[in-house]
C-alpha atoms as a PDB file:
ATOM      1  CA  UNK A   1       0.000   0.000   0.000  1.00  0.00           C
ATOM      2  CA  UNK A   2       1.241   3.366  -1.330  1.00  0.00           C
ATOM      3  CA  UNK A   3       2.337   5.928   1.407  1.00  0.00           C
ATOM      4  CA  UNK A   4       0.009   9.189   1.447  1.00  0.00           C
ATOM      5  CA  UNK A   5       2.031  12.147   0.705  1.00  0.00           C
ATOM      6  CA  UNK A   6       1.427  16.014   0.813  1.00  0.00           C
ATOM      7  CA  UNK A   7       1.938  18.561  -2.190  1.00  0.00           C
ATOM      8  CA  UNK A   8       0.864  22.119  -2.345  1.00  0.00           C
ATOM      9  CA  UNK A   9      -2.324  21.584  -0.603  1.00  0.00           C
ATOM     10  CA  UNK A  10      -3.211  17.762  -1.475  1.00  0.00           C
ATOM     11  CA  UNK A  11      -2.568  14.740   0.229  1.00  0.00           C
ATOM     12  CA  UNK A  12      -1.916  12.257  -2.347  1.00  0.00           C
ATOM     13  CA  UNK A  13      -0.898   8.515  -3.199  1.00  0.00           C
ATOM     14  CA  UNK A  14       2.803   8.706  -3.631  1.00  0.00           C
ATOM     15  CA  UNK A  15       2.742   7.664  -7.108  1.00  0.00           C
ATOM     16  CA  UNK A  16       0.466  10.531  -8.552  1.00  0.00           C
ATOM     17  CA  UNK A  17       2.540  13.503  -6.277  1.00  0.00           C
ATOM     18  CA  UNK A  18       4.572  15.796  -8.767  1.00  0.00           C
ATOM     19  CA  UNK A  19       6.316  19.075  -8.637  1.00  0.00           C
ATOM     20  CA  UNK A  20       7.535  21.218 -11.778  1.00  0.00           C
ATOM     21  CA  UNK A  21      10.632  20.460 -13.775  1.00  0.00           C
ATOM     22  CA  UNK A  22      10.821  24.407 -12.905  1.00  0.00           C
ATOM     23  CA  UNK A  23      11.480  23.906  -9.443  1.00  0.00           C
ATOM     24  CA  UNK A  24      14.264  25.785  -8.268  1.00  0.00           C
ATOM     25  CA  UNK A  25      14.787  23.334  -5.738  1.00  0.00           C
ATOM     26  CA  UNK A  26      14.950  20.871  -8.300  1.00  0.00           C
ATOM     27  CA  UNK A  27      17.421  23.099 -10.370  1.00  0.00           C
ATOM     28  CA  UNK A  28      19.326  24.987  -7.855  1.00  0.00           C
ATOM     29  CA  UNK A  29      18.830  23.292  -4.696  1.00  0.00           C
ATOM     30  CA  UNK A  30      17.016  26.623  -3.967  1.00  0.00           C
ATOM     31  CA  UNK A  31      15.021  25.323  -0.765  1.00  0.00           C
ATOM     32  CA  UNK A  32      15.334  24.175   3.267  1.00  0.00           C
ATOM     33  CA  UNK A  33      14.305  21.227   4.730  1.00  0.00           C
ATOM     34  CA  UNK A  34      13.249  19.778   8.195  1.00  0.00           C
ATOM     35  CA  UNK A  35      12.672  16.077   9.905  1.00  0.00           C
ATOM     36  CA  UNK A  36      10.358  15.652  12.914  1.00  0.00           C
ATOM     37  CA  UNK A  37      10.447  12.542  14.847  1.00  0.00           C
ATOM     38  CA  UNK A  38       7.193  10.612  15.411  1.00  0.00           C
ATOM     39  CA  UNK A  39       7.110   8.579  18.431  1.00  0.00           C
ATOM     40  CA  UNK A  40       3.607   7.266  19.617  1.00  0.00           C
ATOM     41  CA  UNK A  41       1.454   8.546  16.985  1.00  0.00           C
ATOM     42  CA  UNK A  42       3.014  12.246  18.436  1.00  0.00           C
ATOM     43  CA  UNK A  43       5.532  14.776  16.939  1.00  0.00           C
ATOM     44  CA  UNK A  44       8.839  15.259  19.013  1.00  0.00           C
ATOM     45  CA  UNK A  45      10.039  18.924  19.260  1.00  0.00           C
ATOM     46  CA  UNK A  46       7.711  20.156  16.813  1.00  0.00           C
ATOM     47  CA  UNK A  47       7.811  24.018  17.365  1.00  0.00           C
ATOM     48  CA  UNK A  48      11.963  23.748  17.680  1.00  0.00           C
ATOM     49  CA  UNK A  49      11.916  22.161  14.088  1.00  0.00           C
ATOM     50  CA  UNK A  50       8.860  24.580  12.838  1.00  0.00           C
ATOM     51  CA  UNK A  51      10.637  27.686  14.666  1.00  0.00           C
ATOM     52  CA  UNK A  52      14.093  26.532  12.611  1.00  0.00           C
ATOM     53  CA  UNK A  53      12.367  25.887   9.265  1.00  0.00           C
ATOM     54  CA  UNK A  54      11.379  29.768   9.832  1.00  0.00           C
ATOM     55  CA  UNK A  55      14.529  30.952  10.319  1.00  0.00           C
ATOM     56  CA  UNK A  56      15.402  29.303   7.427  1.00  0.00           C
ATOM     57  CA  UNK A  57      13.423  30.298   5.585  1.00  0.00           C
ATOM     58  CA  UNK A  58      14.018  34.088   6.861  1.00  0.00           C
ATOM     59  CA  UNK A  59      17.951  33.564   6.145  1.00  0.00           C
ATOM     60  CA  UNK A  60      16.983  32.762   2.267  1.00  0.00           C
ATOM     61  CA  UNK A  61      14.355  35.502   1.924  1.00  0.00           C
ATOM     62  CA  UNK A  62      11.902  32.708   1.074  1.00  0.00           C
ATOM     63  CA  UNK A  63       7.817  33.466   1.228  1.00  0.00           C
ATOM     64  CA  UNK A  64       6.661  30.920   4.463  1.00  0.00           C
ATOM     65  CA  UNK A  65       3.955  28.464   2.331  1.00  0.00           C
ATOM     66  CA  UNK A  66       1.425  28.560   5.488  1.00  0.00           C
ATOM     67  CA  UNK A  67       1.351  29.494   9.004  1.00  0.00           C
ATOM     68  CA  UNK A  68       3.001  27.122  11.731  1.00  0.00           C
ATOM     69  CA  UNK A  69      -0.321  26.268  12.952  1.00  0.00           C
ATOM     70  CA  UNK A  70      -1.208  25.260   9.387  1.00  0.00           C
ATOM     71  CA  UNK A  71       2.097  23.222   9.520  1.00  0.00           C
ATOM     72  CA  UNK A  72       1.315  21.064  12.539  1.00  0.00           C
ATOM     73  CA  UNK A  73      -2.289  20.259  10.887  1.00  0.00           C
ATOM     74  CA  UNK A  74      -0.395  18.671   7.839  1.00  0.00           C
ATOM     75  CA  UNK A  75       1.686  16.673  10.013  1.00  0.00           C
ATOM     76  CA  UNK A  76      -1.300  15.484  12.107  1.00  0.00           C
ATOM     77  CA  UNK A  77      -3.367  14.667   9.298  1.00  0.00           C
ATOM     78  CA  UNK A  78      -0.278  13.020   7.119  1.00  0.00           C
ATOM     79  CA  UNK A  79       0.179  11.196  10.957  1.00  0.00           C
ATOM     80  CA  UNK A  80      -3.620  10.337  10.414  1.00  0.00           C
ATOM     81  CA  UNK A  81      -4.329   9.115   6.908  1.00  0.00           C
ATOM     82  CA  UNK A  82      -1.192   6.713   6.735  1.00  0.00           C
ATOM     83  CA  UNK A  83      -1.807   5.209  10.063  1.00  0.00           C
ATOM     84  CA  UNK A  84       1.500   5.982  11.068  1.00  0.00           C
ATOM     85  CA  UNK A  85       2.928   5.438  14.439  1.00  0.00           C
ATOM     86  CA  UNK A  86       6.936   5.556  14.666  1.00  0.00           C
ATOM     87  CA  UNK A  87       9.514   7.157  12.983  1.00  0.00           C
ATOM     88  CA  UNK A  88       9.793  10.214  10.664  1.00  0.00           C
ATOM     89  CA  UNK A  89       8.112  12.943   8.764  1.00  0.00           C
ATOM     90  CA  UNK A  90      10.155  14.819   6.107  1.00  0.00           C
ATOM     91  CA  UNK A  91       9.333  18.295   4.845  1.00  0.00           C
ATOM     92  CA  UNK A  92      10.958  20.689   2.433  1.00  0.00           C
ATOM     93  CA  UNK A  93       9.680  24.141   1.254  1.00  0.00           C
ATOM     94  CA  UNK A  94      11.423  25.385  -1.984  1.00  0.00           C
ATOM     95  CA  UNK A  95      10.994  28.613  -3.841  1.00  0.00           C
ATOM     96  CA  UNK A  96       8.672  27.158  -6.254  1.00  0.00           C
ATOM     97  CA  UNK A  97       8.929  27.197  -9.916  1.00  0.00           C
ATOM     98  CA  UNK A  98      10.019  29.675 -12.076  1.00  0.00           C
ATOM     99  CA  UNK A  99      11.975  29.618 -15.708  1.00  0.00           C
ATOM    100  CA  UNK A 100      15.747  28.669 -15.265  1.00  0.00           C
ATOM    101  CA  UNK A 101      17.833  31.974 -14.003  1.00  0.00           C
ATOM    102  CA  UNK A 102      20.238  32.387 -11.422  1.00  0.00           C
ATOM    103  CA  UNK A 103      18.728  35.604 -10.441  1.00  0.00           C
ATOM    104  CA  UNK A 104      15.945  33.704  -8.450  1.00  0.00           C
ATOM    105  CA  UNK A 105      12.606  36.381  -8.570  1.00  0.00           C
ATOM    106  CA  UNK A 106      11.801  38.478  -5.980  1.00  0.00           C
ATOM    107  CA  UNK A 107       8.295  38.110  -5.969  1.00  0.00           C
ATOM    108  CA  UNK A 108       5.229  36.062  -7.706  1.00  0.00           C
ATOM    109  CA  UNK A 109       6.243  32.715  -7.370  1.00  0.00           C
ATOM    110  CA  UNK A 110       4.396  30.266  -4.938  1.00  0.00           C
ATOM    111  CA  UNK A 111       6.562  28.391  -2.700  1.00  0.00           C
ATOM    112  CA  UNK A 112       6.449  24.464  -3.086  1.00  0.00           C
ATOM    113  CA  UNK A 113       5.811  22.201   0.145  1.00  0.00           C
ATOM    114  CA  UNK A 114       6.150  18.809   0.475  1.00  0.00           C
ATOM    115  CA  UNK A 115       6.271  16.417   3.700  1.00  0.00           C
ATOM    116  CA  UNK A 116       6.323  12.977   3.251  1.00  0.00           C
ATOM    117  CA  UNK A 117       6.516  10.349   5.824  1.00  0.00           C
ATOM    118  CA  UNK A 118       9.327   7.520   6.797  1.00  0.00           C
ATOM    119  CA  UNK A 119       8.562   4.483   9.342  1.00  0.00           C
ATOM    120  CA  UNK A 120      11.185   3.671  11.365  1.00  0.00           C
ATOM    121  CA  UNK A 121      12.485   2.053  14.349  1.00  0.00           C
ATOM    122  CA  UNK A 122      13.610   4.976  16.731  1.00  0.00           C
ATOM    123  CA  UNK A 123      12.929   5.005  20.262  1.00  0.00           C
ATOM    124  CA  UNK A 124      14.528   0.982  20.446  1.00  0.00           C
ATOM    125  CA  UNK A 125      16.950   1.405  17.562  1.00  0.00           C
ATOM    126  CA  UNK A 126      19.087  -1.696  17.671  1.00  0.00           C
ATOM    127  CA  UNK A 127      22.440   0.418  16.849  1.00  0.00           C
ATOM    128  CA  UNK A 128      21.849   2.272  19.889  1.00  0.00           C
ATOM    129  CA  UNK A 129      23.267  -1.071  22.149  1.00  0.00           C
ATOM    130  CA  UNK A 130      26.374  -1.495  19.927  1.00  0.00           C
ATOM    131  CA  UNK A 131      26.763   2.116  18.465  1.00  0.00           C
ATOM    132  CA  UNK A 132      28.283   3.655  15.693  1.00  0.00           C
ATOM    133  CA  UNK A 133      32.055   3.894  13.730  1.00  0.00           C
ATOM    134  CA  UNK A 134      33.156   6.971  12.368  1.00  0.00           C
ATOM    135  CA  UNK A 135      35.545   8.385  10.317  1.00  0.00           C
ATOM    136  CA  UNK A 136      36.611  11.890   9.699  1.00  0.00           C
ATOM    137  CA  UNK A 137      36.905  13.731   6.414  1.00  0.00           C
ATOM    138  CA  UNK A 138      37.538  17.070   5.116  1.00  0.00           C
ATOM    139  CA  UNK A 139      34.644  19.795   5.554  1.00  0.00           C
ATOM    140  CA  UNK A 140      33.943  21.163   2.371  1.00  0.00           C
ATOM    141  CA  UNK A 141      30.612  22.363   2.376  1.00  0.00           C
ATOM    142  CA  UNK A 142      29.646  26.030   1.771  1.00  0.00           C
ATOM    143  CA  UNK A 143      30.083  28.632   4.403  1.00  0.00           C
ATOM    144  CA  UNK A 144      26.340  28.940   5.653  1.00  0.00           C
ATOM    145  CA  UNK A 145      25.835  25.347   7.396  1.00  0.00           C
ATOM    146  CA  UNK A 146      23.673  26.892  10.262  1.00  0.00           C
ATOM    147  CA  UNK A 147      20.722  27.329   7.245  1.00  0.00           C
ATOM    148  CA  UNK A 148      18.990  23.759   6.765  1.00  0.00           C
ATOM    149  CA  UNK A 149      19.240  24.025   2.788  1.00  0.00           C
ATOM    150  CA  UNK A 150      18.548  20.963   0.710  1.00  0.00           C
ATOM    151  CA  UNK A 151      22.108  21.354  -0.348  1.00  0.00           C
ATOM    152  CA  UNK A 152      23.031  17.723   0.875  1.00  0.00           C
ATOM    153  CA  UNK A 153      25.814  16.086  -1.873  1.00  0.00           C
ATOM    154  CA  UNK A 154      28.608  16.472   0.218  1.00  0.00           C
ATOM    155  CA  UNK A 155      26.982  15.173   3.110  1.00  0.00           C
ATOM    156  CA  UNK A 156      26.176  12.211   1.068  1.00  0.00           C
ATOM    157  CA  UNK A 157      29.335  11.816  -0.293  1.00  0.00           C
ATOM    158  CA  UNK A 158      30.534  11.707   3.459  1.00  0.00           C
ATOM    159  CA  UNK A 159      28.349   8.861   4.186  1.00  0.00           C
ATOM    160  CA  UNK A 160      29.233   6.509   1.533  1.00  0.00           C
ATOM    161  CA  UNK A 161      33.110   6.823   1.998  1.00  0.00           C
ATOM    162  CA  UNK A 162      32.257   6.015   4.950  1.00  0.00           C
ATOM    163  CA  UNK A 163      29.829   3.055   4.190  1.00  0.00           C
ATOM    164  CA  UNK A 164      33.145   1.908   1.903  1.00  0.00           C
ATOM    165  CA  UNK A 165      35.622   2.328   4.540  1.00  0.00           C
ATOM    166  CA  UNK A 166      33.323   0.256   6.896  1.00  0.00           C
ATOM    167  CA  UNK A 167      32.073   2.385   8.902  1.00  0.00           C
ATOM    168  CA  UNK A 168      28.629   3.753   9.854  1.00  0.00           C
ATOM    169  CA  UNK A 169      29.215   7.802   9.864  1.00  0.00           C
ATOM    170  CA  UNK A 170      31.597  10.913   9.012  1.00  0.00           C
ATOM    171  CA  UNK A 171      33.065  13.637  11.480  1.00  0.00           C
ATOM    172  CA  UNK A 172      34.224  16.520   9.294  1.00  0.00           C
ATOM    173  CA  UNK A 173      36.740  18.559   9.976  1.00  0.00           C
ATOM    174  CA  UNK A 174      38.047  22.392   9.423  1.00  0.00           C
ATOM    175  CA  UNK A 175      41.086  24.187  10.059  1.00  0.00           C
ATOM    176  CA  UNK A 176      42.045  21.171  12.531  1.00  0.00           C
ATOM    177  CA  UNK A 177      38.922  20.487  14.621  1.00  0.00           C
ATOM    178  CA  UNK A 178      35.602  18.935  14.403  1.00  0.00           C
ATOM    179  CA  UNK A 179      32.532  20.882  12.787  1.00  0.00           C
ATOM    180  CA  UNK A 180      29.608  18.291  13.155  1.00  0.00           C
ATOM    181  CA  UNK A 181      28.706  14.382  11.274  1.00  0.00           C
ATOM    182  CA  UNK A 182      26.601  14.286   7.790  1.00  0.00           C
ATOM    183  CA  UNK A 183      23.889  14.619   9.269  1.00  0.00           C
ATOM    184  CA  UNK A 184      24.418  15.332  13.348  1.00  0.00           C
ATOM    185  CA  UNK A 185      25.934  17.127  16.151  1.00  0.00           C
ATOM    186  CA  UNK A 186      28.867  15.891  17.474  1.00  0.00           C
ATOM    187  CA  UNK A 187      30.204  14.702  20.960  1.00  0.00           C
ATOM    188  CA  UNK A 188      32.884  13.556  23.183  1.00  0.00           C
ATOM    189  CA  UNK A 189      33.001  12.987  27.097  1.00  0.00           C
ATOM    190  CA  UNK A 190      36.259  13.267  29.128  1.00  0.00           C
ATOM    191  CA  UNK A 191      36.611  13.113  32.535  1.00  0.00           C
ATOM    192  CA  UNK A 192      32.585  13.349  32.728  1.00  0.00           C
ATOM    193  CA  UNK A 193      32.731  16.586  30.932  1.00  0.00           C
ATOM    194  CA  UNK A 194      30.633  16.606  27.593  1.00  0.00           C
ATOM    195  CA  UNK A 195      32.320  18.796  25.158  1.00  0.00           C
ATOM    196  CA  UNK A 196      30.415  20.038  21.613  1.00  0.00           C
ATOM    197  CA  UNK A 197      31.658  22.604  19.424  1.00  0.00           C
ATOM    198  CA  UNK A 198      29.797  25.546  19.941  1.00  0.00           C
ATOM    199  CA  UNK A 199      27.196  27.387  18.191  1.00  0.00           C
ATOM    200  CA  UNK A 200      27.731  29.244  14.864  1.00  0.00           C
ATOM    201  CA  UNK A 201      27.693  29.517  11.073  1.00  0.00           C
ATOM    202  CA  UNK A 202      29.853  26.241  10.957  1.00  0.00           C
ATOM    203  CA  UNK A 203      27.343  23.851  12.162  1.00  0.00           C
ATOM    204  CA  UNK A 204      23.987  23.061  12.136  1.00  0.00           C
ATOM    205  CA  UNK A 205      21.859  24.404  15.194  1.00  0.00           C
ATOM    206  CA  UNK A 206      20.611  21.086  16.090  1.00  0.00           C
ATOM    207  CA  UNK A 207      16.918  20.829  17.807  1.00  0.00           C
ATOM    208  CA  UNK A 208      18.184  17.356  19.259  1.00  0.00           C
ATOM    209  CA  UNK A 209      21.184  19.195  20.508  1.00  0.00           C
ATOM    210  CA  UNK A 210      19.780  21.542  22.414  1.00  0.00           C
ATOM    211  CA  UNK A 211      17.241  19.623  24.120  1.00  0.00           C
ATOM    212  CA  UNK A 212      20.104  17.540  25.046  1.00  0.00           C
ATOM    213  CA  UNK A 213      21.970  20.019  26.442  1.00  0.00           C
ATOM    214  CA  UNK A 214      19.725  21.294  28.587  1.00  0.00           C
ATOM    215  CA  UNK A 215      18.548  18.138  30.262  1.00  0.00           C
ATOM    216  CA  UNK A 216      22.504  17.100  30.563  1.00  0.00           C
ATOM    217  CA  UNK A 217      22.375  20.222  32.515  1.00  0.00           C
ATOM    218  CA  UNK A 218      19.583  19.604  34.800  1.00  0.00           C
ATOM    219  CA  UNK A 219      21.311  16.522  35.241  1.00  0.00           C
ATOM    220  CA  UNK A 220      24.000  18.328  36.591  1.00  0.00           C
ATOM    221  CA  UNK A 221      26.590  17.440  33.962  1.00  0.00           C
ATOM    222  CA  UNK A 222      28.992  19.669  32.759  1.00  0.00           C
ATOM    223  CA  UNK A 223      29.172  20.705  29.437  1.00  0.00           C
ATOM    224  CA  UNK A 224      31.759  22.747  27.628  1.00  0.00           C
ATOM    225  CA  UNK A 225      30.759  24.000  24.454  1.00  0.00           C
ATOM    226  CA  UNK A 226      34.315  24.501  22.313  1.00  0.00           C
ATOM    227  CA  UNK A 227      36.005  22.946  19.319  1.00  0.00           C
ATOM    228  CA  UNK A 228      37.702  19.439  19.268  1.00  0.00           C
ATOM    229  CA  UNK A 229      40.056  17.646  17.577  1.00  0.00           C
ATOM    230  CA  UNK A 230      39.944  14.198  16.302  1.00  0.00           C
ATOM    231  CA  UNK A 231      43.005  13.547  17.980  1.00  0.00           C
ATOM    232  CA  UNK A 232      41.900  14.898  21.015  1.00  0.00           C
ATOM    233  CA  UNK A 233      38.072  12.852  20.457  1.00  0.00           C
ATOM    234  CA  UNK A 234      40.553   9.729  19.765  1.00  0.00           C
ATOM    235  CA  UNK A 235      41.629  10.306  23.448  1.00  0.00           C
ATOM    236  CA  UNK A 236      38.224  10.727  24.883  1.00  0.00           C
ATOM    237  CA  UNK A 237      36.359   8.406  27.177  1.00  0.00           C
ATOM    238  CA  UNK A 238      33.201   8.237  25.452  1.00  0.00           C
ATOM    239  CA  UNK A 239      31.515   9.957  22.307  1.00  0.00           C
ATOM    240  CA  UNK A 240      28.403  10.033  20.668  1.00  0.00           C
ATOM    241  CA  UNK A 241      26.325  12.043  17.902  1.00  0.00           C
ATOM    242  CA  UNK A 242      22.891  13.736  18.440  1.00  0.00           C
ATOM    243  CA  UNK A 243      20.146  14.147  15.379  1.00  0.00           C
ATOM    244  CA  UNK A 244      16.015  14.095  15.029  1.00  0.00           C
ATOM    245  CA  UNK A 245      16.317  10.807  13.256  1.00  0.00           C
ATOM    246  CA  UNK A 246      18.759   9.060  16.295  1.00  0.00           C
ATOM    247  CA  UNK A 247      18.117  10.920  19.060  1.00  0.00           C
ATOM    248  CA  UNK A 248      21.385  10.258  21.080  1.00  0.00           C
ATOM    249  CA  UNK A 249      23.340   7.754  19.582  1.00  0.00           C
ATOM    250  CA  UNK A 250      26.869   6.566  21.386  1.00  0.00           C
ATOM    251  CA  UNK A 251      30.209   6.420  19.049  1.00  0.00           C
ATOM    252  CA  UNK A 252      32.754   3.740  19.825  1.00  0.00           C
ATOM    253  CA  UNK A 253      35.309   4.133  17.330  1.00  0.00           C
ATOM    254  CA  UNK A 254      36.833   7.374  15.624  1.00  0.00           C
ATOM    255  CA  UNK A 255      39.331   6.774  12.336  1.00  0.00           C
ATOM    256  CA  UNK A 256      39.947   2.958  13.782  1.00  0.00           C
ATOM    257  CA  UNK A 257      40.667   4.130  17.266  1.00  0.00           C
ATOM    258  CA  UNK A 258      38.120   2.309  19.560  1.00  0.00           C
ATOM    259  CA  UNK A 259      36.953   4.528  22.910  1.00  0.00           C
ATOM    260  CA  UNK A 260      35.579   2.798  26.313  1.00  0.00           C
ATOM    261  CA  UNK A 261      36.616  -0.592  25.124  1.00  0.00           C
ATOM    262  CA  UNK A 262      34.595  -0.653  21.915  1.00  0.00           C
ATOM    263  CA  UNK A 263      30.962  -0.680  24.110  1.00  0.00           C
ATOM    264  CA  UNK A 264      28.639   2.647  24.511  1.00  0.00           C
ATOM    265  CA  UNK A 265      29.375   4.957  27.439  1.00  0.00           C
ATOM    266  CA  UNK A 266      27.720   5.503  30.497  1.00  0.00           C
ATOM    267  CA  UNK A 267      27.218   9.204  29.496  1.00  0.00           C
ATOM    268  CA  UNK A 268      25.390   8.961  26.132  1.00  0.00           C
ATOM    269  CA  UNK A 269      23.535   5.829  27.271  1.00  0.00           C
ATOM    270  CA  UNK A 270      21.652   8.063  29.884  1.00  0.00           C
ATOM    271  CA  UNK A 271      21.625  11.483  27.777  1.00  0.00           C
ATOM    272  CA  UNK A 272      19.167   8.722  25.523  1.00  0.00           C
ATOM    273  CA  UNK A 273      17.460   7.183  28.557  1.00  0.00           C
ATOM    274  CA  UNK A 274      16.361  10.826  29.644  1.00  0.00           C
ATOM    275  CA  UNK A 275      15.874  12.237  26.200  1.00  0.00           C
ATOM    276  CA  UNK A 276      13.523   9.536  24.857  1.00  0.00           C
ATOM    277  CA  UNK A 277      11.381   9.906  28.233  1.00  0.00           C
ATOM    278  CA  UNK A 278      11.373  13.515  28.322  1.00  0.00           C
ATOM    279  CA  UNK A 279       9.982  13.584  24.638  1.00  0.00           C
ATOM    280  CA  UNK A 280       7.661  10.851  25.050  1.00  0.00           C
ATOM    281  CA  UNK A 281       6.009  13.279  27.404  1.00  0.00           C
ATOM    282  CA  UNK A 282       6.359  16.624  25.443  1.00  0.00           C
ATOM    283  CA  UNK A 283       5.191  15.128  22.383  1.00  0.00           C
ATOM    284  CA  UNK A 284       2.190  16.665  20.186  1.00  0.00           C
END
């Protein structure tokens, strides 16, 4: 049975949904993205992701396609007619469609919107227990990584030399430190400290990662929030990465260098216990 999928307005079978040829997200990769977890039928962290997708939005002088309360209404009903329980909802708002130019126009064209949704293991992922390899490769994305753009090759490309070097994930790295994974916020713990790098332009201003932070802090753990070096995460006691899609997920090997004996740490183990509760309750 076909997933039911929303374009523009109408919730369609999957295999009827289109969008122009025009599209400049299509063509120029002219448009933002966001993924909202689904746990119980509920959306985790909705307004972070919807607040985000404005400021997106905002950053790229793009025309919103609805109202945020209009936004949460497609994601219940999409929620609704598939029947869907756990794991995913995808949506991306381009510019919309206009003939081929650079020069994108500055006003008249509709924005296109499109959410779609994924099922998928989450809460009880089984790579949680034996967590994940990584590797670390060169950052060479464009300058403006705190926008979510749909601007994703290089992150892909990240992931597959990964895949073919055996491992599960890429750290990427700038002028000698860590920025953030593909597709995540990154982590390491030393001496009980959790260190990230810090906000800015560089990374991604994860929703995960700052519920995370604030409940490590509740939990009265210390958290430093600087660069770090591979060499320096090589050397840590534990590590782990943060998205929507794996909530907190422990790292136990960085470029063939296994930390805390190859096992997930104590740390990120219970940064997951608490986040998965405190979303199960928070969820709409």
């Amino acid at each position: 049975m076909s997933r039911i999928v929303y374009v523009n307005g109408e919730y369609l079978p999957e295999e009827e949904a289109k969008v122009s040829v025009f599209d400049r997200g299509f063509l120029f990769a002219d448009g933002v993205y966001e993924v909202t977890t689904v746990m119980g039928g509920k959306l985790v962290d909705f307004d972070g992701h919807a607040k985000r997708l404005w400021r997106s939005m905002g950053e790229l002088e793009m025309t919103p396609p609805c109202t945020e309360e209009e936004l949460l209404g497609i994601h219940r009903s999409l929620i609704e007619k598939n029947g869907f329980d756990e794991g995913l909802i995808y949506l991306q708002v381009t510019r919309g469609a206009a003939d081929r130019d650079f020069a994108y126009p500055a006003e008249g064209t509709a924005p296109t919107l499109v959410l779609f949704h994924q099922e998928k293991q989450v809460a009880d992922s089984p790579a949680a227990g034996k967590g994940m390899r990584i590797v670390s490769i060169p950052d060479e994305r464009w300058g403006r990584r705190d926008i979510k753009t749909v601007q994703l090759l290089y992150p892909s490309m990240g992931k597959m030399a990964a895949k073919k070097a055996g491992a599960d994930d890429a750290w990427m790295v700038e002028e000698g430190v860590v920025t953030e994974g593909t597709s995540n916020n990154a982590y390491i713990v030393k001496d009980g400290v959790i260190v990230t790098r810090q906000l800015g332009t560089e990374i991604l201003h994860g929703i995960t990662r700052a519920a995370v932070l604030r409940f490590a802090r509740e939990a009265q753990m210390k958290v430093e929030e600087r660069p770090f070096t591979i060499e320096e995460a090589q050397g840590a006691d534990e590590a782990f990465i943060t998205s929507a899609s794996a909530f907190v997920m422990p790292v136990v090997e960085i470029d063939g260098a296994k930390l805390g004996g190859g096992t997930p740490g104590p740390v990120a183990t219970r940064l997951r216990e608490i986040y998965i509760d405190e979303m199960r309750k928070a969820a709409v």
